[in-house]
Protein backbone atom coordinates (compact mmCIF):
# COMPACT_ATOMS: atom_id res chain seq x y z
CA UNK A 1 22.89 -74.35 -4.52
CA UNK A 2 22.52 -70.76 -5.27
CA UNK A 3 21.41 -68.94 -8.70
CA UNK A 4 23.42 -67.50 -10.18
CA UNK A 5 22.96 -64.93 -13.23
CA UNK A 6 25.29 -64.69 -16.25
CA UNK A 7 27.58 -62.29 -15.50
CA UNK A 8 30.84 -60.65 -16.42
CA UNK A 9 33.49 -58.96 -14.45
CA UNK A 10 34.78 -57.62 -17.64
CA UNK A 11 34.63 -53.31 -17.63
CA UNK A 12 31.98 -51.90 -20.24
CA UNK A 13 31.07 -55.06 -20.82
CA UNK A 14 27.13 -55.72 -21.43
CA UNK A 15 25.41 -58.83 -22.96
CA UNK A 16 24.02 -59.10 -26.68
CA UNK A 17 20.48 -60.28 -27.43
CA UNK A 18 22.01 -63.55 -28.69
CA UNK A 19 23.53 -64.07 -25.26
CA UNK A 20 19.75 -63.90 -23.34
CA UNK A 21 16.45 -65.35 -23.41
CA UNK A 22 13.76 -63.09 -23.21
CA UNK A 23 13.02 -61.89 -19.13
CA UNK A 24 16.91 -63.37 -18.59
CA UNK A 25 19.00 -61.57 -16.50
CA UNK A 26 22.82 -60.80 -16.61
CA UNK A 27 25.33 -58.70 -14.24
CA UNK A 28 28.43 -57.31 -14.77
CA UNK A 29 30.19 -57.35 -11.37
CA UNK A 30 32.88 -54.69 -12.30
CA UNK A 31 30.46 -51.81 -13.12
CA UNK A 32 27.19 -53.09 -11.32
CA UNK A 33 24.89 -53.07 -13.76
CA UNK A 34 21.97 -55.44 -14.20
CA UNK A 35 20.66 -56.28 -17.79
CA UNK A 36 17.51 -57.80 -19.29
CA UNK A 37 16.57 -58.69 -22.40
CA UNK A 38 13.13 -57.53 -23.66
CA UNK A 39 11.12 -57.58 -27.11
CA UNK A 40 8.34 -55.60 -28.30
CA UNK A 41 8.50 -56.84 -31.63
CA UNK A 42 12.36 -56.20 -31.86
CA UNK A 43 14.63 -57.36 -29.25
CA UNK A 44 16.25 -55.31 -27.15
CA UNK A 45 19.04 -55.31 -23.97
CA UNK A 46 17.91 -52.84 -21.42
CA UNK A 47 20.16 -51.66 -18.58
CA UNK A 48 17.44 -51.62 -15.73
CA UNK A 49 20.29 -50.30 -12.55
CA UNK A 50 23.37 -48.73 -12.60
CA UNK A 51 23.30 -44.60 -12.06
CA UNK A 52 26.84 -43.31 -12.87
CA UNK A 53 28.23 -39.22 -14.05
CA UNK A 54 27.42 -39.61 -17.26
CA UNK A 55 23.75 -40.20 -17.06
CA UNK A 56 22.45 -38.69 -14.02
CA UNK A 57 24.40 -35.49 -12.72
CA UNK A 58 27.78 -35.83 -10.72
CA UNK A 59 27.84 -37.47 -7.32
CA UNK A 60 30.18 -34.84 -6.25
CA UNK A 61 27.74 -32.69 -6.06
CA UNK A 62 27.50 -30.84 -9.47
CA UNK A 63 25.22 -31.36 -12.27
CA UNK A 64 24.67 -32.54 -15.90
CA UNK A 65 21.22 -30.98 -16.28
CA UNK A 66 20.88 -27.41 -17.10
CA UNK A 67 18.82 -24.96 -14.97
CA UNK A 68 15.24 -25.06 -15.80
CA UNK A 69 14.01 -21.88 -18.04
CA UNK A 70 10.29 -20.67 -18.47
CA UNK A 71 10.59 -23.01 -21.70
CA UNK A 72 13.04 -25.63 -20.76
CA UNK A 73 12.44 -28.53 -18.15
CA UNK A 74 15.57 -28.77 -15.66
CA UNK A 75 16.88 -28.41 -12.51
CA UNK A 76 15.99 -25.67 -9.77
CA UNK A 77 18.17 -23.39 -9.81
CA UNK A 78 19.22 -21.62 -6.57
CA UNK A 79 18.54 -18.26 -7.39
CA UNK A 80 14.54 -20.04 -8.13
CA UNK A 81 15.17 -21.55 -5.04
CA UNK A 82 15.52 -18.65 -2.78
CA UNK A 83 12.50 -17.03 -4.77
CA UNK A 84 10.38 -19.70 -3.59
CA UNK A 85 11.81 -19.89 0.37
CA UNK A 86 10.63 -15.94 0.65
CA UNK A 87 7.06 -16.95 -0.02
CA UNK A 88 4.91 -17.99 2.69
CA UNK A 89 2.75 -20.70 3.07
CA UNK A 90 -0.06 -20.30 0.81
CA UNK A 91 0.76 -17.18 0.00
CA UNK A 92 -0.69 -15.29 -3.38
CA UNK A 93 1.94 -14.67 -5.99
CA UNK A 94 -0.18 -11.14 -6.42
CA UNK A 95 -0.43 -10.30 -3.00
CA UNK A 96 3.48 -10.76 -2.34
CA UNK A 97 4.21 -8.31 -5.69
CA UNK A 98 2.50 -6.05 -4.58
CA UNK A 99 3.31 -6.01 -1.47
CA UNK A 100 6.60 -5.52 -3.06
CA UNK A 101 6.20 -2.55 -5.73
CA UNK A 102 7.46 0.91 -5.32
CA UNK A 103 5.13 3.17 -3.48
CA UNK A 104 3.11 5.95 -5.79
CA UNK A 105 1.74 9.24 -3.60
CA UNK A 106 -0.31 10.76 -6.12
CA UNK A 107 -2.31 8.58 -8.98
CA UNK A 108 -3.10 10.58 -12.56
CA UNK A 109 -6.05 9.00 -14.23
CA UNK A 110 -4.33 6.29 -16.41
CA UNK A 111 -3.26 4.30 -13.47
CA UNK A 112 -4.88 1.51 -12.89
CA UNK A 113 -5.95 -0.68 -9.61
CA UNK A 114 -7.24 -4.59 -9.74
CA UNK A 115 -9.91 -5.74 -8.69
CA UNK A 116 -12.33 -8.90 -8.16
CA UNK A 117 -15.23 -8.88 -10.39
CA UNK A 118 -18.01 -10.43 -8.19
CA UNK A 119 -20.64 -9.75 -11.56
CA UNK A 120 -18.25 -11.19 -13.57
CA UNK A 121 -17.52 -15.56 -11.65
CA UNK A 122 -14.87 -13.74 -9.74
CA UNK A 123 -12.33 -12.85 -12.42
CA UNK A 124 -9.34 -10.24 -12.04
CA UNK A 125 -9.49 -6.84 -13.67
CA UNK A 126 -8.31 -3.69 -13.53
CA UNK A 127 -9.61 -0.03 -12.91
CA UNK A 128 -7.93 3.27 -13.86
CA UNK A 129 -8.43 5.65 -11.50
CA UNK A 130 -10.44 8.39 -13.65
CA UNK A 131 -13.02 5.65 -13.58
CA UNK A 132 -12.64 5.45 -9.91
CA UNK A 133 -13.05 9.11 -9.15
CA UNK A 134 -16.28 9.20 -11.65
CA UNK A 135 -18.11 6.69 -9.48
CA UNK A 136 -16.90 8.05 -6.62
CA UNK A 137 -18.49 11.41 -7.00
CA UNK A 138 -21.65 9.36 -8.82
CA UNK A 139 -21.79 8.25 -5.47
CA UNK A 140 -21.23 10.81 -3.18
CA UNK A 141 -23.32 12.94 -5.09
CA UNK A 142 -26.20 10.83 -3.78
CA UNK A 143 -25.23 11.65 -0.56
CA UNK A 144 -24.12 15.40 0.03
CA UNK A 145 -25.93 18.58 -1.13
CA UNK A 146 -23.54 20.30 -3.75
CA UNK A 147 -22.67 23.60 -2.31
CA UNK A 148 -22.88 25.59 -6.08
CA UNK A 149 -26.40 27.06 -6.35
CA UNK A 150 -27.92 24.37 -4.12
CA UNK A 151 -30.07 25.39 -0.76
CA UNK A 152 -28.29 23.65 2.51
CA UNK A 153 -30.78 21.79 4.47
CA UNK A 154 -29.30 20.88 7.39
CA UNK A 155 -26.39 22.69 9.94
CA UNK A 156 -23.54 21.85 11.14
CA UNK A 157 -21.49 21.89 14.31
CA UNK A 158 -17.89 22.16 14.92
CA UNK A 159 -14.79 22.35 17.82
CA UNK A 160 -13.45 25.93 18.41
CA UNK A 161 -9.98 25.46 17.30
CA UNK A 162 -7.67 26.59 20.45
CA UNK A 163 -5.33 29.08 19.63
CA UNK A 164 -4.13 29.37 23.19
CA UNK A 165 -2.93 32.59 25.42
CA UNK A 166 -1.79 36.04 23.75
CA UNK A 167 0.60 38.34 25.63
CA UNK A 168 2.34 40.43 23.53
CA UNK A 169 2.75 41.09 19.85
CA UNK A 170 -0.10 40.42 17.48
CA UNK A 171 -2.84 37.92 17.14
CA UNK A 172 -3.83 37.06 13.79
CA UNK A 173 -6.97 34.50 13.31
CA UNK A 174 -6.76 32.73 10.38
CA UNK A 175 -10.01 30.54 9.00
CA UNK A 176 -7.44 27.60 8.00
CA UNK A 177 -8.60 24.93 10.42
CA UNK A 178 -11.84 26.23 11.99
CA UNK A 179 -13.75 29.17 11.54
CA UNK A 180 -14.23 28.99 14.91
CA UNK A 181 -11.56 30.04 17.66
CA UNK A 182 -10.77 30.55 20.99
CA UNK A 183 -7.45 32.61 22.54
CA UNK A 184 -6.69 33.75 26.07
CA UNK A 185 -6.01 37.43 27.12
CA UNK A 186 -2.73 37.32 29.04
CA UNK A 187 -1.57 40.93 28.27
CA UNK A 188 -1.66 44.05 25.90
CA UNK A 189 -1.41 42.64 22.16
CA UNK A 190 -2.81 43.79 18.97
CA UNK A 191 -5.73 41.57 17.24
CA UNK A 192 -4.71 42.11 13.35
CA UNK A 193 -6.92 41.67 10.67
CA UNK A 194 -7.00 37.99 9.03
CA UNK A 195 -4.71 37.56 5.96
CA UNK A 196 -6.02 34.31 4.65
CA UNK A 197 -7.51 34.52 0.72
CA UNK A 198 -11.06 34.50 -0.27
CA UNK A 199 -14.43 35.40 1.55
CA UNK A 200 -15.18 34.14 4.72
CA UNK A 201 -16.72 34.69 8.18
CA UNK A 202 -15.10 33.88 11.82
CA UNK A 203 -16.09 34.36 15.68
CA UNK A 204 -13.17 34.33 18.15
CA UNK A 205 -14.06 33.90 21.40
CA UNK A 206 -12.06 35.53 23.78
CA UNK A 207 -11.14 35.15 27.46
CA UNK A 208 -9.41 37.40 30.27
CA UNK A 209 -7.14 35.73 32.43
CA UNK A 210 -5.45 37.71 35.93
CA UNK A 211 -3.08 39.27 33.28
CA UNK A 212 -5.03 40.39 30.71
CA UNK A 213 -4.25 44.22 29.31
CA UNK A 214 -5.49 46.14 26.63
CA UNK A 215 -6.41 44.80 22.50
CA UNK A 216 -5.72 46.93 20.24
CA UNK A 217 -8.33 45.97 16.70
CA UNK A 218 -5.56 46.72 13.32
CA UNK A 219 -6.19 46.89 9.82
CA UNK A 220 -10.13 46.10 10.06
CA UNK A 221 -12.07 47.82 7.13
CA UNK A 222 -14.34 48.76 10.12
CA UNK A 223 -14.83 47.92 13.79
CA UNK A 224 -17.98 47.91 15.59
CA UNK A 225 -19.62 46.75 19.28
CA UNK A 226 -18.38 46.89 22.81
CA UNK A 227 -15.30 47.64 23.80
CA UNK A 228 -12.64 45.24 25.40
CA UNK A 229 -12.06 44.97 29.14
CA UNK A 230 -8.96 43.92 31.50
CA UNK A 231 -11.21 42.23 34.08
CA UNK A 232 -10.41 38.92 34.71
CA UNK A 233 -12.60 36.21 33.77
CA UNK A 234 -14.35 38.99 31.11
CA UNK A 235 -15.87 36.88 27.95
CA UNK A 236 -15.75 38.20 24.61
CA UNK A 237 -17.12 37.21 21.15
CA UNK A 238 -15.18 38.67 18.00
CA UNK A 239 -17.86 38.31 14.67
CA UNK A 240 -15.82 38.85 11.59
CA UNK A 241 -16.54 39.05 8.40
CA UNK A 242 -14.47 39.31 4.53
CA UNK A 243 -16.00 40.03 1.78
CA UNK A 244 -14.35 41.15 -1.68
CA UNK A 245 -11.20 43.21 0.67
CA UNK A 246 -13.41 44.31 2.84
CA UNK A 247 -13.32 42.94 6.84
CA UNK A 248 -15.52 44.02 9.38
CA UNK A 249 -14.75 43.07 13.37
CA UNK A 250 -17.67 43.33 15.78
CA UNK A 251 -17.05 42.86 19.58
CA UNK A 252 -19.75 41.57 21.72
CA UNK A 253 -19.26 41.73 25.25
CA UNK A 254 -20.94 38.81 27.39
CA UNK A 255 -21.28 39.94 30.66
């Protein structure tokens, strides 16, 4: 024969202590819910089955629990949801923010930059950027002879910037870029003294090509040296020198 539990088919209906003994079971058949009766020093009936809409969320789909907060345990909600979708796989929180900030061109001293301490077991902290730039040049200090009442002990070299053919009009050399230039004679033009601020020397190096015509030196304090050819393939080196207003052109023929 089988068991059979009390039971009920009665709606609502659940058992009283006084109708169990303790570990007994009961079932009402209407709702299906199981009951047992337990005591831990006072008796109790404890509904151990049975989820319905009015204890655990909706079956249709909604819910009775309210969205979790920073302070309040609940349910994801889907705006957290899609937060956590655009993160990748073990992904730093950090990195990602970052990654997502606004862009700043030009830092001012309070800003600040993190940073892994390696001294420090690895913690994060931050560095403004005067502090940057002052250990920086602490560093770079150790490496490059200040220019400001300091003797240079070693030269230099450098790629004569290319400032292609001239033909006509006026040629003006300009330090910005290279103090050290190259053009092509292709016919008559004027070589005009530089305009560019401050004190500073050049050497143009200059070139005849099948076209070349005359160069006419403007606006030089003084000129000095050889004078300028139309034969082709005729090399030329152009010294110049600014000092205080004052610019001096020297041509040195190099045939």
């Amino acid at each position: 024969m089988p068991i059979k539990l009390k039971r009920s088919a009665v709606a609502g209906k659940a058992p009283l202590t006084t109708d169990l003994e303790l570990g007994e079971l009961a079932v009402n058949t209407h709702d299906g819910r199981l009951y047992l009766k337990k005591s831990d020093g006072t008796e109790a009936i404890v509904e151990i089955t049975g989820l319905d809409d009015a204890r655990h969320g909706s079956r249709a789909g909604g819910t009775l629990h309210a969205a979790a907060t920073s302070s309040v345990a609940g349910f994801l909600s889907s705006a957290d949801k899609a937060k956590l979708d655009g993160v990748s796989v073990s992904a730093d929180a950090t990195g990602v923010a970052i990654h997502g900030a606004a862009a700043k061109t030009t830092p001012v001293d309070a800003d600040t930059l993190g940073l892994i301490d390696s001294a420090a077991a690895n913690v994060l902290k931050k560095l403004s950027w005067a502090n940057l730039k002052a250990t920086l040049k602490a560093y770079f200090d150790t490496l490059y002879v200040a220019l400001s009442g300091s003797a240079l002990t070693g030269g230099f070299t450098a790629t004569a910037v290319d400032d292609g053919t001239k033909s006509s009009g006026s040629y003006t050399p300009s330090p910005v870029g290279g103090n050290f230039r190259r053009a092509i004679n292709g016919g008559a033009h004027a070589f005009t003294v530089p305009t560019a601020s401050g004190d500073y020397t050049m050497v143009v190096q200059y070139t005849n090509n099948a076209s070349a015509g005359a160069i006419t030196l403007t606006g030089f304090t003084k000129t000095s040296g050889d004078a300028f050819t139309t034969v082709n393939g005729d090399d030329f080196l152009v010294f110049i020198t600014k000092v205080h207003g004052f610019v001096h052109a020297q041509v040195v023929k190099l045939q």
